[in-house]
C-alpha atoms as a PDB file:
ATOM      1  CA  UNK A   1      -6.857 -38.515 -66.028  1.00  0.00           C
ATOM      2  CA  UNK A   2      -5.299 -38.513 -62.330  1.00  0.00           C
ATOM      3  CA  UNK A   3      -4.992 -34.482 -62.077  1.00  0.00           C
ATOM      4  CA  UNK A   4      -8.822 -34.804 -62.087  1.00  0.00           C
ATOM      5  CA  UNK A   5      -8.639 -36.264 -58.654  1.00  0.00           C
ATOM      6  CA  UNK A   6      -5.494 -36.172 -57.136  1.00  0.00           C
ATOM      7  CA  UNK A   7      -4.938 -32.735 -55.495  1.00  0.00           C
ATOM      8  CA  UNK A   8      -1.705 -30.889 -56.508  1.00  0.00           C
ATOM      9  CA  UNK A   9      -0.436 -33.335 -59.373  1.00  0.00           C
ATOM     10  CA  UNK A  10       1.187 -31.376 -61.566  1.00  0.00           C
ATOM     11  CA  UNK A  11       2.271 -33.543 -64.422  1.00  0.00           C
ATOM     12  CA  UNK A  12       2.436 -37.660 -64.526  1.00  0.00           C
ATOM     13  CA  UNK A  13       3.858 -39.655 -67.264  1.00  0.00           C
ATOM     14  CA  UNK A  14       3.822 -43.290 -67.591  1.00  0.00           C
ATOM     15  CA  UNK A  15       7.820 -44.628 -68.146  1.00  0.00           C
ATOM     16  CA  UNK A  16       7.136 -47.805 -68.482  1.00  0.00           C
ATOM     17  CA  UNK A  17       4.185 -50.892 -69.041  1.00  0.00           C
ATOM     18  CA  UNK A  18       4.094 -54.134 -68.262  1.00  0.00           C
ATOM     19  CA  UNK A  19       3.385 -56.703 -71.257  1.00  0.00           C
ATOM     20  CA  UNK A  20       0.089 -56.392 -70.532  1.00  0.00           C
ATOM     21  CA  UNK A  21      -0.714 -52.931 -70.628  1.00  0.00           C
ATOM     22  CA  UNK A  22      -0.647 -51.790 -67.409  1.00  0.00           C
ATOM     23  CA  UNK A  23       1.728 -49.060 -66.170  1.00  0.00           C
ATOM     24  CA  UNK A  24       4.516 -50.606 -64.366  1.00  0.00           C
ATOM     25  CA  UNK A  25       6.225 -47.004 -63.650  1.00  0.00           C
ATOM     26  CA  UNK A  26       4.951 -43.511 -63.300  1.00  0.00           C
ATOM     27  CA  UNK A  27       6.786 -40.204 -63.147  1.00  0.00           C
ATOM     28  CA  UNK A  28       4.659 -37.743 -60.706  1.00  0.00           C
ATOM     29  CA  UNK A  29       5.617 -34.095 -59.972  1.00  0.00           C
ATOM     30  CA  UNK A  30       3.289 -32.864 -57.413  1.00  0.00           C
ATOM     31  CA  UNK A  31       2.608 -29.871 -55.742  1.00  0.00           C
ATOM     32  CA  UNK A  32       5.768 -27.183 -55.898  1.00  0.00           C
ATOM     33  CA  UNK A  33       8.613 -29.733 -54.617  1.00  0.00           C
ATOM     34  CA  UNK A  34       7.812 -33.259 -55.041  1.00  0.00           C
ATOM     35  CA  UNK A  35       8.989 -35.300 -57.703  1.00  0.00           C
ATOM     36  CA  UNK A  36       9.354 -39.157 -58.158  1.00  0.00           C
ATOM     37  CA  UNK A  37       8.707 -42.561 -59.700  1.00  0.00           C
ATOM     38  CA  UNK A  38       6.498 -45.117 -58.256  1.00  0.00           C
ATOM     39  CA  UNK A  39       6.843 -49.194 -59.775  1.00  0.00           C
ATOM     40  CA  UNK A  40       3.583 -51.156 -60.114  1.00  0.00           C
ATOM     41  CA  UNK A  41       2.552 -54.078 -59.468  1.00  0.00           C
ATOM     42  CA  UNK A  42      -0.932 -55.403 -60.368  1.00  0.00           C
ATOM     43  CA  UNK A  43      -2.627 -58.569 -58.989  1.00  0.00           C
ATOM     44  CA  UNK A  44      -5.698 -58.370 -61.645  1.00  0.00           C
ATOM     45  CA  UNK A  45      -7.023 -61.541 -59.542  1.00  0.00           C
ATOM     46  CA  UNK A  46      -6.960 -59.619 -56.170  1.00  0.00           C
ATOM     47  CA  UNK A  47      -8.343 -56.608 -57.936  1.00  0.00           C
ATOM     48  CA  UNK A  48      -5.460 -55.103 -56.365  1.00  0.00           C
ATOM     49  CA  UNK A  49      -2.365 -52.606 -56.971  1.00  0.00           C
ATOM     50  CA  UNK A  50       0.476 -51.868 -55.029  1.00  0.00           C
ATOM     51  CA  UNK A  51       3.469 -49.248 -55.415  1.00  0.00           C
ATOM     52  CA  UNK A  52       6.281 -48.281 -54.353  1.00  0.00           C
ATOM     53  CA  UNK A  53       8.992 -45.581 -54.931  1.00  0.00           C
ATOM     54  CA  UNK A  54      11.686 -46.063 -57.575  1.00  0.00           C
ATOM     55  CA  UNK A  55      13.241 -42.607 -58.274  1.00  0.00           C
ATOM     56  CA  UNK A  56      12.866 -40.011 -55.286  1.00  0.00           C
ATOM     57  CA  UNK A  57      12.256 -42.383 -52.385  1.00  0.00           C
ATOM     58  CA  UNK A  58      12.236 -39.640 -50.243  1.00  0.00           C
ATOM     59  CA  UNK A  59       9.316 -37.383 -51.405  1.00  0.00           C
ATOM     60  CA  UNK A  60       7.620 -40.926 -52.970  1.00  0.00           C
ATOM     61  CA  UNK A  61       4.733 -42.985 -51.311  1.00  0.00           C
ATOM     62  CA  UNK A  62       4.099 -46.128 -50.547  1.00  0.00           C
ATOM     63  CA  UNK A  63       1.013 -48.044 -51.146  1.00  0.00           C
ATOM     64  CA  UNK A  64      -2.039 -50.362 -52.264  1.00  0.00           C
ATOM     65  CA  UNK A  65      -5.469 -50.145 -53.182  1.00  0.00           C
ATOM     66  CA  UNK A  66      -7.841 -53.197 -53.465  1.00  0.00           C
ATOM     67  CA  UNK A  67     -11.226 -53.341 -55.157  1.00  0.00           C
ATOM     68  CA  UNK A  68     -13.920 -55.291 -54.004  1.00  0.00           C
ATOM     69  CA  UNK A  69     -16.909 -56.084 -55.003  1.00  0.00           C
ATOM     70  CA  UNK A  70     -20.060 -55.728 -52.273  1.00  0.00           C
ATOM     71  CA  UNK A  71     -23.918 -55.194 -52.618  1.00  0.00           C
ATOM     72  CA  UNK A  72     -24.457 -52.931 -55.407  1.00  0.00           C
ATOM     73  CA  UNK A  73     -20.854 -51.180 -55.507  1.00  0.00           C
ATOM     74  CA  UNK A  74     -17.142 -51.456 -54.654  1.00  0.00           C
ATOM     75  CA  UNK A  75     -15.033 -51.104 -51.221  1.00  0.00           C
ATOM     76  CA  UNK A  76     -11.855 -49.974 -51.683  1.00  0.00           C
ATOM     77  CA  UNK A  77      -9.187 -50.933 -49.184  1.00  0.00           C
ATOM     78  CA  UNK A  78      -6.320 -47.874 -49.533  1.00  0.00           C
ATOM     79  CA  UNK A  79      -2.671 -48.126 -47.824  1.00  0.00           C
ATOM     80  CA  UNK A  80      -0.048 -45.478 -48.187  1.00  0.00           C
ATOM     81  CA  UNK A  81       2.976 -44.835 -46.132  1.00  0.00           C
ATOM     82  CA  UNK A  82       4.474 -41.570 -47.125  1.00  0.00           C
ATOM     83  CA  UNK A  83       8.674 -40.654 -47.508  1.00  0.00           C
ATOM     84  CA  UNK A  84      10.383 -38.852 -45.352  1.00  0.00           C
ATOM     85  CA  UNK A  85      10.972 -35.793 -47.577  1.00  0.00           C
ATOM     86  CA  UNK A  86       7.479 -35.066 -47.141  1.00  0.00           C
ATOM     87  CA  UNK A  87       6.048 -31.619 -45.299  1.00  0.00           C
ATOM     88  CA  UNK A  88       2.968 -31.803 -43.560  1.00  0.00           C
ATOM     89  CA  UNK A  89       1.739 -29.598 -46.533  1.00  0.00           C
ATOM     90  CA  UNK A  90       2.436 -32.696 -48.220  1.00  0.00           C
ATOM     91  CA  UNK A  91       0.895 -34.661 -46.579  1.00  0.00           C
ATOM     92  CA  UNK A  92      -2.037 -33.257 -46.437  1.00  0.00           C
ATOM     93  CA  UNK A  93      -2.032 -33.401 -50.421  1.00  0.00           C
ATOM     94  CA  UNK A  94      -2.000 -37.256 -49.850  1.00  0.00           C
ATOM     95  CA  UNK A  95      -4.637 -37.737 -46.774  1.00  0.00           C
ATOM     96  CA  UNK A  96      -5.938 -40.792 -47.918  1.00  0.00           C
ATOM     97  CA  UNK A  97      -9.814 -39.762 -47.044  1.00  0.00           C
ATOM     98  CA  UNK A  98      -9.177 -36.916 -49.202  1.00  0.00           C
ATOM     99  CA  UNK A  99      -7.694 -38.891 -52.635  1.00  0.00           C
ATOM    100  CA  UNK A 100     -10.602 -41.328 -52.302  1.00  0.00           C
ATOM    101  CA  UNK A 101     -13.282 -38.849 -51.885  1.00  0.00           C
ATOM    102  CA  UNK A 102     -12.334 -37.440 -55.026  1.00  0.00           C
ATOM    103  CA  UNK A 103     -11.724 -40.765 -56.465  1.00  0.00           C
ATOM    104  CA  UNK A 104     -15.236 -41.089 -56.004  1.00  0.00           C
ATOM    105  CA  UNK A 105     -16.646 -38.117 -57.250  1.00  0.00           C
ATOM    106  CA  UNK A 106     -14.510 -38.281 -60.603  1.00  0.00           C
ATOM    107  CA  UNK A 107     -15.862 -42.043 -61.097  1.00  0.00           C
ATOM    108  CA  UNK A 108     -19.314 -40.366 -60.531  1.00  0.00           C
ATOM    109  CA  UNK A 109     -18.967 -37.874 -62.895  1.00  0.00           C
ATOM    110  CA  UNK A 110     -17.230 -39.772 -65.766  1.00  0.00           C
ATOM    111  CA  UNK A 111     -19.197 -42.796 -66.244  1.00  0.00           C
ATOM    112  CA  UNK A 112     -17.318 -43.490 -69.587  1.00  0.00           C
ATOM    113  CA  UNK A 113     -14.170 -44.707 -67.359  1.00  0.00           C
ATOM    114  CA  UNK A 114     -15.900 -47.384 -65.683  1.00  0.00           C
END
């Protein structure tokens, strides 16, 4: 589901959930170099998620996204503070404009995941 909107993932694999479903650590190799774990931390009251890197700190990320609800959709409120092992290749992968762009035209186009 995320290499339909997240430009150069390669492969991700959940390594762990938390008792309640959620993914509480993901395994992401994107692009040609980067590899790493983020941990997750959900705040389903919030409508909010935050990360941060477990394994690879260097080429990992950083972040949150919160979901709220106004008029007759959502705003989403996106951090992400990138590793130092990042190129400016990479970081163009992760331009946050970019990842929710595309965010928003998967949602768009897959109505099921909504």
């Amino acid at each position: 589901m995320l290499k339909a909107w997240v430009p150069g993932l390669r492969r991700a694999r959940v390594v762990a959930t938390a008792p309640d479903g959620l993914p509480a650590e993901i395994y992401f190799e994107l692009a040609a170099t980067l590899t790493y774990s983020l941990a997750y931390t959900h705040d389903l009251e919030r409508r909010e998620v935050r990360w941060e890197p477990r394994v690879g700190r260097r080429d990992g990320v950083r972040g949150f996204a919160r979901f709220d609800p106004e008029d007759d959709g959502t705003r989403i409120t996106y951090g992400l503070e990138e590793g130092d092992g990042r190129t400016a290749a990479d970081r163009a992968i992760a331009d946050p404009q970019a990842l929710l762009a595309a965010f928003s035209r998967w949602m768009q186009d897959e109505p099921d995941v909504r």
